[in-house]
Protein backbone atom coordinates (compact mmCIF):
# COMPACT_ATOMS: atom_id res chain seq x y z
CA UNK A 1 30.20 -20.92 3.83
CA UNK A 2 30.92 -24.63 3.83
CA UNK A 3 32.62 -26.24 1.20
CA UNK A 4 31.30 -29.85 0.16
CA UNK A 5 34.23 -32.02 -0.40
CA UNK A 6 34.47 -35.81 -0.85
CA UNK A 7 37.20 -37.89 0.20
CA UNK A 8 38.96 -37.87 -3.19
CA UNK A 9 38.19 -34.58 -4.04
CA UNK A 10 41.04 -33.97 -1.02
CA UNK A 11 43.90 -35.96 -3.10
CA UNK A 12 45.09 -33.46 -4.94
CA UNK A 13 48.74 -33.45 -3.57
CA UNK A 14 51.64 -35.43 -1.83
CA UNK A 15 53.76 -33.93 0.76
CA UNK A 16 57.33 -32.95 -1.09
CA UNK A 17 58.21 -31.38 2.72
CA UNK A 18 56.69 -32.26 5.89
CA UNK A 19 55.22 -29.36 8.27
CA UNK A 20 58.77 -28.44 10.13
CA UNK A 21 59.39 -24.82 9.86
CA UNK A 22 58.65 -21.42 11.16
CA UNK A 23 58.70 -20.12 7.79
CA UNK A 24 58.96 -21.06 4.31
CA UNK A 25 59.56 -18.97 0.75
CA UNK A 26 58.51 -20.03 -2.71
CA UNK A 27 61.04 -21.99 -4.93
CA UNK A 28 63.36 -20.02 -6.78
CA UNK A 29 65.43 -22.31 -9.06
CA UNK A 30 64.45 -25.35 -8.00
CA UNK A 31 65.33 -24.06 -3.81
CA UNK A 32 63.08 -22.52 -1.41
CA UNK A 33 64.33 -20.61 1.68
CA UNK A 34 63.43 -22.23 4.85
CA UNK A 35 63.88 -21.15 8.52
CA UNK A 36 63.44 -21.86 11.99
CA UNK A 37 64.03 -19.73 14.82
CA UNK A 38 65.93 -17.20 13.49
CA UNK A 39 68.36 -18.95 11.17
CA UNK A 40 67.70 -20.01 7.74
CA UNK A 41 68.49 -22.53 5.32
CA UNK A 42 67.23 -23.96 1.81
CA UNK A 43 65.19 -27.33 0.48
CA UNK A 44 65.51 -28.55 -3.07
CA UNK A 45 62.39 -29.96 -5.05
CA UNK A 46 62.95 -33.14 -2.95
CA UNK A 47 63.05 -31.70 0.36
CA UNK A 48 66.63 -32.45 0.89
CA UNK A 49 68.42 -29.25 2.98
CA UNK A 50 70.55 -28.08 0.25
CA UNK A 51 72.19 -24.98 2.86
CA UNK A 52 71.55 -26.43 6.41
CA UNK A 53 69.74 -24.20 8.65
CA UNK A 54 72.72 -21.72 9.94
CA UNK A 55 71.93 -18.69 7.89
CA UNK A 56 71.41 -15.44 9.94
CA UNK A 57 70.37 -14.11 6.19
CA UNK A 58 69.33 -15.70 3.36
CA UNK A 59 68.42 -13.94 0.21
CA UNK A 60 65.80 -16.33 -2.18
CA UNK A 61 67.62 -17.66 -5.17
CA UNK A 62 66.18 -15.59 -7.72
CA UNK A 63 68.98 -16.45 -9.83
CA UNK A 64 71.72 -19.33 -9.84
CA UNK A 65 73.57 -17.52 -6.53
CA UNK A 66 72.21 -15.95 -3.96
CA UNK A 67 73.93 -13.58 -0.99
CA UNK A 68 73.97 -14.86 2.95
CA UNK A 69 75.39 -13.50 6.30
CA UNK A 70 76.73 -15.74 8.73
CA UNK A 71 78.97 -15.59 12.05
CA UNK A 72 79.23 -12.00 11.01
CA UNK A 73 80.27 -12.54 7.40
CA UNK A 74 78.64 -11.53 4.44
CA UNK A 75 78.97 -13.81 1.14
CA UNK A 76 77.78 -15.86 -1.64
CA UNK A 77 76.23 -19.27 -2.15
CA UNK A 78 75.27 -21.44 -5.71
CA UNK A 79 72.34 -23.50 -5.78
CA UNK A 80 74.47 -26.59 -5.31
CA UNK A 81 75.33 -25.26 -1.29
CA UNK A 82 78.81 -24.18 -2.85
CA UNK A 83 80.06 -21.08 -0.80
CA UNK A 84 81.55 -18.95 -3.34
CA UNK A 85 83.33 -16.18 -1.33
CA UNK A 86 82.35 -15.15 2.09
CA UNK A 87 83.65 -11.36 3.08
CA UNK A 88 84.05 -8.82 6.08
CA UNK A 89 81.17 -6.16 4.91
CA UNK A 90 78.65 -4.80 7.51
CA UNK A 91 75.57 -5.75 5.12
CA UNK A 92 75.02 -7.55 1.58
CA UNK A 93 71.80 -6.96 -0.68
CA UNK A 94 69.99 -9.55 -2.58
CA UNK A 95 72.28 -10.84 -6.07
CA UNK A 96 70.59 -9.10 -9.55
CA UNK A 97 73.05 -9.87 -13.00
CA UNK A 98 75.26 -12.28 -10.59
CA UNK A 99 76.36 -9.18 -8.50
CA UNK A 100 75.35 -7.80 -4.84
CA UNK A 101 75.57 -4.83 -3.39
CA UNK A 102 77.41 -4.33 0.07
CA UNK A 103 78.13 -2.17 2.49
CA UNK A 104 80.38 -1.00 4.50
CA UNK A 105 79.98 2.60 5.42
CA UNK A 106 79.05 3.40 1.93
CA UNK A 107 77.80 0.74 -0.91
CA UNK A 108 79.29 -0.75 -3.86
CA UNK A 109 79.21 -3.91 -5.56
CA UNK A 110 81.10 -7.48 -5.65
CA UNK A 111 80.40 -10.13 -8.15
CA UNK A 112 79.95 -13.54 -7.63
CA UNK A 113 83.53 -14.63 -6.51
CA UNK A 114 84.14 -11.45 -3.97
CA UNK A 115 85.70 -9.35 -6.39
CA UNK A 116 84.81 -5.73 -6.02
CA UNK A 117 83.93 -4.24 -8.44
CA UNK A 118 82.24 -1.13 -7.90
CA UNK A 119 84.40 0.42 -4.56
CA UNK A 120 82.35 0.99 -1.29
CA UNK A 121 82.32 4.79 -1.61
CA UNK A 122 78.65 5.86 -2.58
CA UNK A 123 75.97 6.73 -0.63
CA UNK A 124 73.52 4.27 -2.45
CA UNK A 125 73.07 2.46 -5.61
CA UNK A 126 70.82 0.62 -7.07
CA UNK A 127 70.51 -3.29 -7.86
CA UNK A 128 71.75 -4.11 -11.32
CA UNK A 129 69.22 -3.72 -14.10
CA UNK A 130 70.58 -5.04 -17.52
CA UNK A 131 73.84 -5.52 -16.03
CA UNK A 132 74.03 -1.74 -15.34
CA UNK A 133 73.91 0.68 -12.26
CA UNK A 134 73.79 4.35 -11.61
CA UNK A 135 76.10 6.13 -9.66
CA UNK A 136 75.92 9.83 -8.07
CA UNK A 137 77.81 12.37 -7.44
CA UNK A 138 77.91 16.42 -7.33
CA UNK A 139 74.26 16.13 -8.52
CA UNK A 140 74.89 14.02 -11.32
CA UNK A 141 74.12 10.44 -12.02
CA UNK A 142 76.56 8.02 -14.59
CA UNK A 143 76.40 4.17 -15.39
CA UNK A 144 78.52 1.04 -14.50
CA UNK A 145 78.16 -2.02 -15.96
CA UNK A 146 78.64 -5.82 -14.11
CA UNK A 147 82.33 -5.86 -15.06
CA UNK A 148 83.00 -2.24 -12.93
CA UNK A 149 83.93 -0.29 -15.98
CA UNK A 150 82.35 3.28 -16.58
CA UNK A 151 79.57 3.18 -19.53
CA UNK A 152 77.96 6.62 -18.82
CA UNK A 153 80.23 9.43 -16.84
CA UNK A 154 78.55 12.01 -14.16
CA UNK A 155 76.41 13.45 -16.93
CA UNK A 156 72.50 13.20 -16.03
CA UNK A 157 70.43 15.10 -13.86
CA UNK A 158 68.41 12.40 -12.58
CA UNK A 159 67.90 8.77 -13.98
CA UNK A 160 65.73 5.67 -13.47
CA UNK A 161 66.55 2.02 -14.02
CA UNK A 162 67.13 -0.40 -16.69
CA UNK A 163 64.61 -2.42 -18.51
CA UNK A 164 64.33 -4.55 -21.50
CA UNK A 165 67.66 -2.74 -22.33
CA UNK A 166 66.79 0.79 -21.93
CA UNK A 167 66.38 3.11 -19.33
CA UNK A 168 64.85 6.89 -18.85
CA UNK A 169 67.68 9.81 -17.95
CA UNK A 170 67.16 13.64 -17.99
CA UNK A 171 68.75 16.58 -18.74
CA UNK A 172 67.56 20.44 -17.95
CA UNK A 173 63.73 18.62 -17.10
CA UNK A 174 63.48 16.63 -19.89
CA UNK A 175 63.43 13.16 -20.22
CA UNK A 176 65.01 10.75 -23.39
CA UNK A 177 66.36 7.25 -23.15
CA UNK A 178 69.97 5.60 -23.34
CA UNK A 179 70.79 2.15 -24.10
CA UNK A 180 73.26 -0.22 -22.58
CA UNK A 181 76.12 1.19 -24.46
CA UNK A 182 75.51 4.84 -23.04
CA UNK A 183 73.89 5.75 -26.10
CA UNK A 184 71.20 8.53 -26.12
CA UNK A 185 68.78 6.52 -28.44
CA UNK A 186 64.99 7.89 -27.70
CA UNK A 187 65.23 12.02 -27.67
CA UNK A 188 64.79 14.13 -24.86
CA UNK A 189 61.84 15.59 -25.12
CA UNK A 190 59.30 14.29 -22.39
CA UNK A 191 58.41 16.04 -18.81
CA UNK A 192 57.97 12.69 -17.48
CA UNK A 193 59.45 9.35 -18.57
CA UNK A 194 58.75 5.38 -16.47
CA UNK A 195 60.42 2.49 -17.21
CA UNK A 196 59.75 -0.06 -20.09
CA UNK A 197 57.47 -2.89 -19.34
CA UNK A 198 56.31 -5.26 -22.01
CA UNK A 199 58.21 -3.50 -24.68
CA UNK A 200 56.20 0.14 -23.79
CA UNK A 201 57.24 2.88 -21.53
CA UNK A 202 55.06 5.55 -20.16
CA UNK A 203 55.72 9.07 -21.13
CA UNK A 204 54.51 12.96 -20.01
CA UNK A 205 54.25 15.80 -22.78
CA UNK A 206 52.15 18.48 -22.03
CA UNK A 207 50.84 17.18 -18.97
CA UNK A 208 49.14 14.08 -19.87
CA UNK A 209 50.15 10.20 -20.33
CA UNK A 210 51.16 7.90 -23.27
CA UNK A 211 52.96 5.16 -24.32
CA UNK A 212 56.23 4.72 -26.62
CA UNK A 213 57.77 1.51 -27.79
CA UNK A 214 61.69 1.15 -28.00
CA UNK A 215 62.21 2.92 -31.20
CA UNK A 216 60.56 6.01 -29.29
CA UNK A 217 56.94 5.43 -32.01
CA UNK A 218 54.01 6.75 -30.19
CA UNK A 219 51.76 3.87 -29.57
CA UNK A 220 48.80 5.15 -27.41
CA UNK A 221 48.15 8.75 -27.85
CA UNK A 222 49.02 10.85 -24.40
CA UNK A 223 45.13 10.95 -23.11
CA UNK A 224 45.81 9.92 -19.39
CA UNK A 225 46.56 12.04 -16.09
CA UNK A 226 48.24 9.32 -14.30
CA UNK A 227 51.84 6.86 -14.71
CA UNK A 228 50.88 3.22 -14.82
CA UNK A 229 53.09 0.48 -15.98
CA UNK A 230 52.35 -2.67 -18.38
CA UNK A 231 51.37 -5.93 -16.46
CA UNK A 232 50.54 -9.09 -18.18
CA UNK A 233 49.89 -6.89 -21.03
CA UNK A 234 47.43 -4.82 -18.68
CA UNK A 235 47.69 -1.10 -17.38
CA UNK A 236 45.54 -0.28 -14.25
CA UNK A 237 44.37 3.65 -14.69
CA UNK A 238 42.40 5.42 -12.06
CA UNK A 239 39.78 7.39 -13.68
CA UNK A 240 36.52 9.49 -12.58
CA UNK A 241 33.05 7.58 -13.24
CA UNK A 242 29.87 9.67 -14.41
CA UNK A 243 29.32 9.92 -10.88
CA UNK A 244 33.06 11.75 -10.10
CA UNK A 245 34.33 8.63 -8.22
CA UNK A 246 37.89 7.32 -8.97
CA UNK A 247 37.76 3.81 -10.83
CA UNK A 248 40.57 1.65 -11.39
CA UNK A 249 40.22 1.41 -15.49
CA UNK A 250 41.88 -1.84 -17.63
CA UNK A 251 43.86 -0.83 -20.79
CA UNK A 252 45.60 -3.27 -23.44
CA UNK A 253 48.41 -2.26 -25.26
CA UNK A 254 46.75 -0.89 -28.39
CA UNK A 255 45.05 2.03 -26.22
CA UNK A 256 41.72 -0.10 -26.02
CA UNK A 257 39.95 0.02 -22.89
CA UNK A 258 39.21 -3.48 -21.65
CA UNK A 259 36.40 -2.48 -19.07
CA UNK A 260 36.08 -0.61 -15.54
CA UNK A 261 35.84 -1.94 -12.45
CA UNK A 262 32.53 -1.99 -10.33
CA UNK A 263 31.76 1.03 -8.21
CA UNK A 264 33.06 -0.38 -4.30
CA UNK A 265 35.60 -3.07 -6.04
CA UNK A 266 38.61 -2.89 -5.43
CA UNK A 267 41.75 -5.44 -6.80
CA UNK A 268 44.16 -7.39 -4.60
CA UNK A 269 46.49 -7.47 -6.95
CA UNK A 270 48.00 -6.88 -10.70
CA UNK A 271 47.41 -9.64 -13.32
CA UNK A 272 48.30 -12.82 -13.48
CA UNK A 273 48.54 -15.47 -15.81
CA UNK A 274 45.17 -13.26 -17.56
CA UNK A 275 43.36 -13.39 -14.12
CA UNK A 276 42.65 -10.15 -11.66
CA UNK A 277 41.75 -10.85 -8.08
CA UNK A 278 38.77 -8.57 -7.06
CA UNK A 279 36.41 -8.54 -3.80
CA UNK A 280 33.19 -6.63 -3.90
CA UNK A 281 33.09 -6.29 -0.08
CA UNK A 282 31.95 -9.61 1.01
CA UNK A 283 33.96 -12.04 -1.43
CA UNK A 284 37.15 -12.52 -3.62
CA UNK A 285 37.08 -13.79 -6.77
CA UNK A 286 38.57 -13.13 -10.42
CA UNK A 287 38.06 -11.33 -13.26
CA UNK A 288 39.60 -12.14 -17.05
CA UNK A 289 40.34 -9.01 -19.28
CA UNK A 290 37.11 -8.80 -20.80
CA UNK A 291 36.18 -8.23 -17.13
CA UNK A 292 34.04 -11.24 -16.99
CA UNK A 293 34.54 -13.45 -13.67
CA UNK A 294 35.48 -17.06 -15.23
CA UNK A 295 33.64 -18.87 -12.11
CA UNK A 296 31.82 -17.22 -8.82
CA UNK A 297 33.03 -14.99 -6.31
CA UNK A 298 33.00 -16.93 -3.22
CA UNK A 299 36.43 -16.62 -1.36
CA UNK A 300 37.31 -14.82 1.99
CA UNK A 301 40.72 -14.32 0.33
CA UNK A 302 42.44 -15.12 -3.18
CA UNK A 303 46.20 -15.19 -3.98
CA UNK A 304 47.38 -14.21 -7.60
CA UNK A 305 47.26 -17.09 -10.39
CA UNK A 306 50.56 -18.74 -10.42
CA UNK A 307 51.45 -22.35 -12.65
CA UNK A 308 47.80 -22.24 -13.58
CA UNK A 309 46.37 -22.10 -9.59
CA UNK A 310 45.35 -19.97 -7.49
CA UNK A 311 45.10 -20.85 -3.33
CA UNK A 312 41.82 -19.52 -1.53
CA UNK A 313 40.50 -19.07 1.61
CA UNK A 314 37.22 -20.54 2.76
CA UNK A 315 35.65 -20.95 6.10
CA UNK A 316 39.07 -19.74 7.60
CA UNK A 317 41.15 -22.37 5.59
CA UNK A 318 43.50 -22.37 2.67
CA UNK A 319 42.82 -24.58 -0.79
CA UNK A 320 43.52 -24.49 -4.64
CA UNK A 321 41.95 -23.97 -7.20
CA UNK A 322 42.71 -24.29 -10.76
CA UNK A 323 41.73 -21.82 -13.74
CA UNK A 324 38.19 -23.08 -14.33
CA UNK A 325 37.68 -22.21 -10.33
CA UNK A 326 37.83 -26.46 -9.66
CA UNK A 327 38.96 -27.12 -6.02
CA UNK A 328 41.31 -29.55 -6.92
CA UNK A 329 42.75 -29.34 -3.09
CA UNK A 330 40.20 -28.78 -0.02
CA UNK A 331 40.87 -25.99 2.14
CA UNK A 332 43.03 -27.23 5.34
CA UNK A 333 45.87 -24.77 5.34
CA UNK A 334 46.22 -21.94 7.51
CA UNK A 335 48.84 -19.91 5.23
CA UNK A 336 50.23 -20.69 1.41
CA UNK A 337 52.23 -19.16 -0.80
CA UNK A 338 52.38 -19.38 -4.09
CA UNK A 339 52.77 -22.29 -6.97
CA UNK A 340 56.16 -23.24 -8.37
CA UNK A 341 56.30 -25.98 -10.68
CA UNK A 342 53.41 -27.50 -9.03
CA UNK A 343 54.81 -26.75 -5.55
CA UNK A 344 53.54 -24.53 -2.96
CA UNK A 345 54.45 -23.49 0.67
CA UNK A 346 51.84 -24.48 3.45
CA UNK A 347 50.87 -23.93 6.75
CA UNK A 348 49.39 -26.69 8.81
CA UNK A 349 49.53 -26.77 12.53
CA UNK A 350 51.24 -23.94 13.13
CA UNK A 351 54.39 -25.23 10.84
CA UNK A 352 55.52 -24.97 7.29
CA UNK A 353 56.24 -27.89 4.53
CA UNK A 354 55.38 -28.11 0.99
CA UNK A 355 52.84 -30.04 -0.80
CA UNK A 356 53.16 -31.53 -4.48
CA UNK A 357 49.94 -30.81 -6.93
CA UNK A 358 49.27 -34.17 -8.45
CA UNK A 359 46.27 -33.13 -10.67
């Protein structure tokens, strides 16, 4: 399918980064991880190499510090290029609530400066969640928080993680809720219990699904037979048709059913920014939650909405679009990745840069 283009209708951005990597992330705090051959580095908004390219790891800066490995050290870097501690452990996990997890035989934890504060001596743990982490042992779990100290001793039979300051744990098979002070503050009383996602958390009780808030208040009765998790204030539930096939269903967060998708649909992805990328079998396009498509399906391909765009693929090429389905940058990329603060990762003759949107 061609695309009819003018020669204006193709100034839609200014290159931030010139095409000069073998791979490029999307900006995290205002750097993007960059590589080439094997090593990596990082590029501020202006394209200036914040960590030069001599990274054998590079975690994305997903918050002000992020963790590296280099000449067989693990450590941590700011978003300035500041090296804040570099240490002798064999690996070193991506930074959540200014901590990372290492290893060295077994895991624990280290905070920002090197410190350790959880001792290399389990067989895994988990990323921080709301500044807390479970820990095992003789098949029970207990808490730490970010400063090391002990919130919840070996008590639980089996817990999940931490979100929007709560987080499921069980006890003889059922399930209840603590906060971040240890505190047992939604009962125990569910088969089955997922973690909070826009302020509701999926629950079991006599086989079938609902949803809580965080004072443990029933907000949608328990009527499904599957877990599904708030996005964008959107649950995805697969559910048989009149005809007995499975059909991804759209719920909001009163219960109310938004609408179905087509028989031989299928989605490339959660909501975004109130947009669902669908295909039908020959093209992508978008729904909205009334399950109306805003503008045509016409794409070989569609990314997620992200800063108000969305990149697509036509005639083998990557452009952008904005909400209204406008192509407000022609298709002449061969990869993209997604917008941050109007910038996005490209592709163009085999190497990556980043482009500026200027409409």
């Amino acid at each position: 399918m061609a695309l009819a283009t003018t020669a204006n209708a193709q100034v839609g951005y200014t290159w931030v980064v010139s095409p000069a990597y073998d791979a490029a992330g999307d900006y995290n705090n205002g750097l993007a991880i960059v590589s080439k051959g094997a090593l990596f580095g990082a590029v501020d908004t202006n394209g200036k190499e914040v960590l030069p390219i001599q990274f054998t790891e590079l975690n994305p800066f997903t918050e002000k510090v992020t963790s590296f490995k280099r000449n067989g050290k693990v450590g941590i870097v700011d978003v300035t290029g500041k090296v804040l501690c570099e240490k002798d452990y064999d690996k070193i996990f991506p930074v959540s609530d200014s901590c990372a997890k290492v290893q060295k035989g077994d895991f624990g934890f280290i905070d920002a400066f090197g410190k350790e504060i959880v001792p290399c001596k389990y067989g895994n743990l988990l990323p921080f969640s709301n500044n807390m982490t479970y820990f095992f042992n003789n098949l029970k779990y207990g808490f730490y928080n970010t400063k090391g100290a002990t919130v919840v001793p070996l008590t639980y039979t089996n817990v999940g993680t931490f979100s929007d300051g709560l987080c499921a744990v069980s006890l003889k098979d059922k399930w209840g809720y603590i906060n971040t002070a240890g505190k047992l503050v939604i009962p125990m009383e569910y088969e089955d219990a997922g973690v909070f996602s826009d302020g509701l958390a999926c629950v079991q009780k006599n086989g079938k699904f609902g949803y809580i808030d965080k004072e443990g208040k029933l907000v949608i009765p328990f009527k499904f037979d599957m877990q599904a998790n708030f996005n964008n204030g959107v649950i995805e539930v697969f559910e048989n048709n009149a005809d007995g096939e499975s059909i991804a269903n759209y719920y909001d967060k009163t219960g109310k059913k938004l609408f179905a998708l087509k028989s031989g649909w299928w989605t490339d992805g959660p909501f975004s920014e109130g947009y669902l990328p669908v295909a039908d079998g020959h093209y992508y396009g978008f729904l909205d939650k009334s399950g109306k498509e805003p503008f045509p399906r016409e794409f070989e391909k569609v990314s997620k909405f992200s800063d108000g765009v969305a990149t697509v693929k036509i005639d083998g090429y990557i452009g952008v679009i904005n909400t209204a389905g406008d192509k407000i940058v022609a298709p002449q990329f061969e990869l993209a990745g997604n917008c941050v603060d109007g910038l996005i990762p490209v592709k163009k003759d085999g190497k990556w840069g980043y482009i500026l949107l200027t409409e």
